[in-house]
Protein backbone atom coordinates (compact mmCIF):
# COMPACT_ATOMS: atom_id res chain seq x y z
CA UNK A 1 42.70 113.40 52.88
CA UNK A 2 45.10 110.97 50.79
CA UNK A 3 44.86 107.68 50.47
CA UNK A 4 46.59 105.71 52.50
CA UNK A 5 46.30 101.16 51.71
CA UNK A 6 48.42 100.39 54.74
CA UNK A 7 46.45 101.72 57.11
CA UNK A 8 43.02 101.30 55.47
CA UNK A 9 44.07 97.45 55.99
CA UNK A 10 45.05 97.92 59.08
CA UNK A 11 41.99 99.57 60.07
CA UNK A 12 39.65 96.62 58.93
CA UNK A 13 42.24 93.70 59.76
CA UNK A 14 42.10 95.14 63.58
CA UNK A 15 38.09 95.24 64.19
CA UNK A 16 38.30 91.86 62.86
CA UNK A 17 39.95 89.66 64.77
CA UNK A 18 37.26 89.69 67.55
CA UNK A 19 34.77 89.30 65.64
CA UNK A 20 32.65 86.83 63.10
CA UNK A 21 35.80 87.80 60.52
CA UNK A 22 38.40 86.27 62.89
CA UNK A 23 36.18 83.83 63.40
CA UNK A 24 36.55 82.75 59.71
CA UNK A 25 39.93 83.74 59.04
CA UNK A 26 38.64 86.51 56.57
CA UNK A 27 41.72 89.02 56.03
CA UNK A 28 41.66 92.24 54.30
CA UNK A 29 44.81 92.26 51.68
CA UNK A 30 44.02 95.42 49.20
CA UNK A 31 42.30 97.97 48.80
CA UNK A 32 41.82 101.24 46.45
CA UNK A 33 39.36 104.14 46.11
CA UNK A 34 36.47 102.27 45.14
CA UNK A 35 36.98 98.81 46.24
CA UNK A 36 38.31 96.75 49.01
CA UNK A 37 39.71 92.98 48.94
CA UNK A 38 39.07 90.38 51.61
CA UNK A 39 40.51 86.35 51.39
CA UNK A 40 39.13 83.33 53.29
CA UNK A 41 40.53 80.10 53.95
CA UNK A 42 38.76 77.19 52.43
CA UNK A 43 38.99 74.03 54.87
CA UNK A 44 36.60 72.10 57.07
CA UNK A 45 35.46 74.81 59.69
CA UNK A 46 33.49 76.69 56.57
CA UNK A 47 32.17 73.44 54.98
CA UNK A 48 28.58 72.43 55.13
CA UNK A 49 28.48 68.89 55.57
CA UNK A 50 28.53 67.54 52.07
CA UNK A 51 32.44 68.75 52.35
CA UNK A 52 32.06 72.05 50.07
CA UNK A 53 32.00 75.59 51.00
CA UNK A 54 29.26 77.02 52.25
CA UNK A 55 26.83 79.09 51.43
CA UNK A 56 26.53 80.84 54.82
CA UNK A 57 30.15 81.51 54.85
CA UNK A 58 30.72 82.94 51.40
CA UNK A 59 27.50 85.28 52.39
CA UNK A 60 29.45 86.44 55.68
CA UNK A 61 32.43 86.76 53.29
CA UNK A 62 31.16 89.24 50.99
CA UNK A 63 29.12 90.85 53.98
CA UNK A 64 32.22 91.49 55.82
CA UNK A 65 33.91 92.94 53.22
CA UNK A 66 31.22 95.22 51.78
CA UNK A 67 30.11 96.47 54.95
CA UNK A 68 34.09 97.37 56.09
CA UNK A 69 33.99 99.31 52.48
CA UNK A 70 31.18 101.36 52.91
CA UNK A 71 32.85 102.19 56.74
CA UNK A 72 35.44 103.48 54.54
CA UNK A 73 33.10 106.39 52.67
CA UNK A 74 31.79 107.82 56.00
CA UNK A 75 33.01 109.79 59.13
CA UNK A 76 32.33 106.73 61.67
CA UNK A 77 32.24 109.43 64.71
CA UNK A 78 29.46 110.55 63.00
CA UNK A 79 27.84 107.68 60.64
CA UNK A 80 27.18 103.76 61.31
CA UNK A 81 26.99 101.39 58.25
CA UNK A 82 24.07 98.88 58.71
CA UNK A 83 23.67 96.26 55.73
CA UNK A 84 19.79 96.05 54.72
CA UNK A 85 20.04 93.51 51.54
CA UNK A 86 22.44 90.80 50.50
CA UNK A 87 21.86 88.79 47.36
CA UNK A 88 23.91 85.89 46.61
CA UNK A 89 24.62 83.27 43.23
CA UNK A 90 26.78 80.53 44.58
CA UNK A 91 28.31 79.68 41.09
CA UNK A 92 30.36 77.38 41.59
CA UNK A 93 31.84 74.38 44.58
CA UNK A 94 34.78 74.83 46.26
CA UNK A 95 36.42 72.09 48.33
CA UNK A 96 39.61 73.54 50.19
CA UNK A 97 41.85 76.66 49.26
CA UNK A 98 41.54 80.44 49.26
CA UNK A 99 38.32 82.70 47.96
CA UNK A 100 39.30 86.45 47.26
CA UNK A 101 35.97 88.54 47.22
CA UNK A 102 36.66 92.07 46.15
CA UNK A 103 34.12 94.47 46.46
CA UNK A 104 32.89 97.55 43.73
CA UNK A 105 30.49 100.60 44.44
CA UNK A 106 27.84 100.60 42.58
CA UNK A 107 26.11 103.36 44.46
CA UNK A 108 27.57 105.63 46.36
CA UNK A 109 24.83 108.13 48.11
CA UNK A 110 24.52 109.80 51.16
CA UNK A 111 22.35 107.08 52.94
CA UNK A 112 22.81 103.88 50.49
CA UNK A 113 25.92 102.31 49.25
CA UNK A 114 25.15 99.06 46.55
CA UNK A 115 28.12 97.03 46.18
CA UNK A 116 29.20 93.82 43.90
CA UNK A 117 31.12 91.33 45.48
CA UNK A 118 32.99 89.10 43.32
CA UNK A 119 34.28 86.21 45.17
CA UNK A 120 37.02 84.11 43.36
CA UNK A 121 39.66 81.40 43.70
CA UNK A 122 42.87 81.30 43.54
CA UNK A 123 42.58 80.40 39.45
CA UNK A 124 39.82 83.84 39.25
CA UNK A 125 37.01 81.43 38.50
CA UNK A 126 34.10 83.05 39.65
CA UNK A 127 32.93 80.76 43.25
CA UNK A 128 30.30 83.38 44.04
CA UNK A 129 28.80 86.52 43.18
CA UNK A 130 27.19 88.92 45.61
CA UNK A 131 25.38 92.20 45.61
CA UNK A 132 24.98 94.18 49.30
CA UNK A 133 23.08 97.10 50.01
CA UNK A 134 24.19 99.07 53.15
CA UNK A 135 22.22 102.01 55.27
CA UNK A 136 24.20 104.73 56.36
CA UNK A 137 22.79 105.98 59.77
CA UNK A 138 23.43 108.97 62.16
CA UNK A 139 25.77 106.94 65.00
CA UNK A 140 23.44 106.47 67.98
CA UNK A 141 24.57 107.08 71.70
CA UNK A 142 24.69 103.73 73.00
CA UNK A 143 22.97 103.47 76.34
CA UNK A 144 24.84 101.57 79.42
């Protein structure tokens, strides 16, 4: 199968627009064969109440982004992509703006993917970095 960007992004920009990702404005903008790229707005609706980014946010950030790349690596009629870990170093504040996070395999097996998440603004000074480790599960019948 060949890569295709266009519609890997438009793949992960449609399941999120109902979701926690259209929630915060998070759009996917790139992607490659090991990575995927994600932006978020920086304004009041993901500020904690000192007027800065927050910490919950850029976690759902580089969640959302990691998780959508591992969904990438796996037959999704078959497979379901659970994240199990997230660690996070919030480096440094950001007021208002744009974050990029882009996230790297690390390790790519059959039932764990570990992925960096860099998350940067719009000068690439480093806002955040993130490490997520995903499950990849046999899809379950859901029951009605």
């Amino acid at each position: 199968m060949s890569f295709d960007k266009q519609k890997i992004l438009d793949y992960c920009n449609g399941f999120a627009t109902t979701t926690l990702m259209g929630t915060l404005s998070i759009e996917y903008v790139d992607a490659g064969e090991d990575f995927l790229v994600a932006t978020m707005p920086v304004n009041p609706s993901v500020h904690q109440p000192m007027g800065l980014l927050h910490g919950g946010a850029t976690v759902a950030l580089a969640e959302s982004v990691g998780s959508a790349a591992s969904m990438l690596f796996v037959n999704s009629d078959l497979f379901e992509v659970r994240g199990i870990e997230i660690a996070a170093n919030h480096l440094k504040a950001k007021r208002n703006g744009i974050v990029t996070a882009t996230a790297k395999i690390i390790h790519k097996g059959k039932s764990i993917h570990l992925w960096e998440i860099r998350i940067v603004d719009e000068n690439d000074q480093l806002i955040s970095l993130c490490k997520l480790t995903n499950m990849v599960l046999p899809k379950r019948k859901i029951e009605k």
